[in-house]
Protein backbone atom coordinates (compact mmCIF):
# COMPACT_ATOMS: atom_id res chain seq x y z
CA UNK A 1 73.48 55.55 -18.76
CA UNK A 2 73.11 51.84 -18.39
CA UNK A 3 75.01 48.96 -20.54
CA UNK A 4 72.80 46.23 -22.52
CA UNK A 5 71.93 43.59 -20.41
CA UNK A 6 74.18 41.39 -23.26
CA UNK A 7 77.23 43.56 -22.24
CA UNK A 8 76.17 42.95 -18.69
CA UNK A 9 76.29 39.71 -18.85
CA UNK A 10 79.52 39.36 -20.73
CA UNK A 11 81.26 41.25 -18.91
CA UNK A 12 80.10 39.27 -15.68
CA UNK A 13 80.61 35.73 -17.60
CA UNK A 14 84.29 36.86 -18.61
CA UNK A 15 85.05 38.11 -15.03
CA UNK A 16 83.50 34.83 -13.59
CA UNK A 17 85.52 32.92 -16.01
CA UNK A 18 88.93 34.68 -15.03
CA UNK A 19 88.35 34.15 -11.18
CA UNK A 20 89.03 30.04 -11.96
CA UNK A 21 92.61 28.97 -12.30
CA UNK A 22 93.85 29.20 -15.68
CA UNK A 23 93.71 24.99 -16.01
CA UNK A 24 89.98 25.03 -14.91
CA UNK A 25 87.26 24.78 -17.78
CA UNK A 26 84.14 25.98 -17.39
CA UNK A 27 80.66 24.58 -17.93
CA UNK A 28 78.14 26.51 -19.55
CA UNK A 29 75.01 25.06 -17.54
CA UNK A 30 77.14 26.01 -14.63
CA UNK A 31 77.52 29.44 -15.00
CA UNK A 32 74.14 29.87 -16.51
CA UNK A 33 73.22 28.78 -13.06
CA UNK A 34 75.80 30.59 -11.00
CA UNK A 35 74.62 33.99 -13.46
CA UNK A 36 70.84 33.45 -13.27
CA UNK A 37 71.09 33.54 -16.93
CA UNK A 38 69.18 31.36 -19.64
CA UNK A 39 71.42 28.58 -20.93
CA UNK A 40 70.06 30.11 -24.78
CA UNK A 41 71.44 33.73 -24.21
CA UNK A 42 74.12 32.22 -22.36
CA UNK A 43 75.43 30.62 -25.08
CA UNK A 44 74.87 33.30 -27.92
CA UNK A 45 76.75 35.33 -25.91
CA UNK A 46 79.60 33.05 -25.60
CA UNK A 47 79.35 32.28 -29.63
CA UNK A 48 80.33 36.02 -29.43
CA UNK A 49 82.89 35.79 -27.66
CA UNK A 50 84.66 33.02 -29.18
CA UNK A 51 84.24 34.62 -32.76
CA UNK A 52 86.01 37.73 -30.86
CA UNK A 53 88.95 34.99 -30.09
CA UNK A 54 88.68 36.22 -26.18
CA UNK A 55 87.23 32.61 -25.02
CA UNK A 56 88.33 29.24 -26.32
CA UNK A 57 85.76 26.35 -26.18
CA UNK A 58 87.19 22.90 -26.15
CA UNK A 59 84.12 20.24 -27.32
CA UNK A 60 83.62 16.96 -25.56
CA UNK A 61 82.52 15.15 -22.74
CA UNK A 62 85.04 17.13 -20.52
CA UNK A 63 84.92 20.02 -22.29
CA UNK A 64 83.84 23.87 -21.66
CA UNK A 65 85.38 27.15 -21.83
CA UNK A 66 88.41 29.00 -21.12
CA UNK A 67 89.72 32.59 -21.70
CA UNK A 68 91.92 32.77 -24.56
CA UNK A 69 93.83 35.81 -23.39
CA UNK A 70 95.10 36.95 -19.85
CA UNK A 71 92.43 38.46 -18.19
CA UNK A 72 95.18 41.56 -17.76
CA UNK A 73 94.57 41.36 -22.04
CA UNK A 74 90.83 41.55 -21.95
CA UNK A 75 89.57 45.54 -21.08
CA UNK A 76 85.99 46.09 -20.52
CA UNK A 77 85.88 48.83 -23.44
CA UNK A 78 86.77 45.33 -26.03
CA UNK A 79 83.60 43.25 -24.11
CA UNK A 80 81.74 47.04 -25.04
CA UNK A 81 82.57 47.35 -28.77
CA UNK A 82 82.23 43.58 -29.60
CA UNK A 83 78.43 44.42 -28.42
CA UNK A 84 78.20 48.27 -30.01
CA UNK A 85 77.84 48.74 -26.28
CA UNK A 86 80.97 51.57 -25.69
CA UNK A 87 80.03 55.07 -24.88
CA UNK A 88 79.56 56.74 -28.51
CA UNK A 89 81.29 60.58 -28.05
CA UNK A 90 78.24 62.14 -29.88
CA UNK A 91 75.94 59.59 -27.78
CA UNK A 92 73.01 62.01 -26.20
CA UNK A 93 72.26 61.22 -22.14
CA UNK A 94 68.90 61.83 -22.89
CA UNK A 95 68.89 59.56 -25.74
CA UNK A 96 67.43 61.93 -28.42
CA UNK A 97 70.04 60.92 -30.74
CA UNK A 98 73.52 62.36 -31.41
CA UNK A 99 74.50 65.49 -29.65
CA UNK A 100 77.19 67.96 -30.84
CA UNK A 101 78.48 71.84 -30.01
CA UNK A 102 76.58 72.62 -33.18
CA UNK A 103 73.00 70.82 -31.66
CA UNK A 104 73.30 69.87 -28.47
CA UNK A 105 70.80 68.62 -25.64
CA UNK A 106 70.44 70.93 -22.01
CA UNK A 107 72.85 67.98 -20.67
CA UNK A 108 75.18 68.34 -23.15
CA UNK A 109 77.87 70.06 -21.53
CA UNK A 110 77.15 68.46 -17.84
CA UNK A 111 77.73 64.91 -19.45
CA UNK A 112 80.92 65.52 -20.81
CA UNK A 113 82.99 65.19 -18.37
CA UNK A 114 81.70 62.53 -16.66
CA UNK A 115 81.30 60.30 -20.04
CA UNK A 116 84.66 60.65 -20.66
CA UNK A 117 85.80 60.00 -17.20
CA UNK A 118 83.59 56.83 -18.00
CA UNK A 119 85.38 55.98 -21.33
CA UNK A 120 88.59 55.85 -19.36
CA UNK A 121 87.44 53.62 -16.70
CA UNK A 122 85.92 51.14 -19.76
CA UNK A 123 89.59 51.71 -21.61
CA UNK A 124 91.96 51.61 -18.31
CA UNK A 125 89.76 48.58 -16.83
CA UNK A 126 90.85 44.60 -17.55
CA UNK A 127 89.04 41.72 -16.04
CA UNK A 128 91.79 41.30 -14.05
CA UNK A 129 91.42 44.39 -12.00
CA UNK A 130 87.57 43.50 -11.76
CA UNK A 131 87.57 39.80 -11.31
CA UNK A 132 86.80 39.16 -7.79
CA UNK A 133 85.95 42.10 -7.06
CA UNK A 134 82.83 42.64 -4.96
CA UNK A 135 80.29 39.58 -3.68
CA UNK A 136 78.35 39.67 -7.07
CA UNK A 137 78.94 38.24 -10.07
């Protein structure tokens, strides 16, 4: 199971975003660089996430972004479902489709209990507790 590569980066933006002080805007070319992400999918992701009212951007010469919430506000499961990215309970590991007791895949009953120890992390998990965390970003 791997996230989109959108989700990826959003959650990565968001958590780079919450590690500068609360005053501190940030420029988009910046953390394109500082990501290794194209300034174009940079900033339709952060279109998203301004519609989702979790960033503010402020226009102008000294302008940029900002979070618009706490990052103890934000969980990773809301940066998941703004991108139809969270772990779906009928979602198959194998990806043939949806999986159920009534048709399931041979991982069926092997994945359940580690998806939903997954769903909790996603849930239970803000960008606070993952901002700063590790050396990447």
């Amino acid at each position: 199971m791997q996230l989109s590569n959108t989700s990826q980066y959003a959650i990565r933006i968001l958590a780079y975003i919450a590690n500068k002080k609360d005053s501190e805007l940030i420029n988009a070319i910046g953390v394109a660089k500082t990501i290794d992400i194209s300034y174009k999918f940079l900033t339709k992701i952060m279109t998203e996430l301004v519609k989702a009212d979790l960033v503010e951007s402020i226009r102008g010469r000294n302008g940029g972004f900002k979070l618009k919430k706490s990052s103890s506000e934000i969980m990773v499961n809301d940066i998941l479902n703004l991108f139809n990215d969270s772990i779906k309970d009928e979602q198959c590991i194998l990806g043939i489709g949806f999986c159920n007791k009534m048709c399931k895949c041979a991982l069926h009953d092997q994945w359940r209990e580690p998806k939903n120890l997954m769903q909790e992390m996603f849930q239970k998990s803000s960008l606070k507790d993952i901002a700063g965390r590790g050396c990447k970003i």
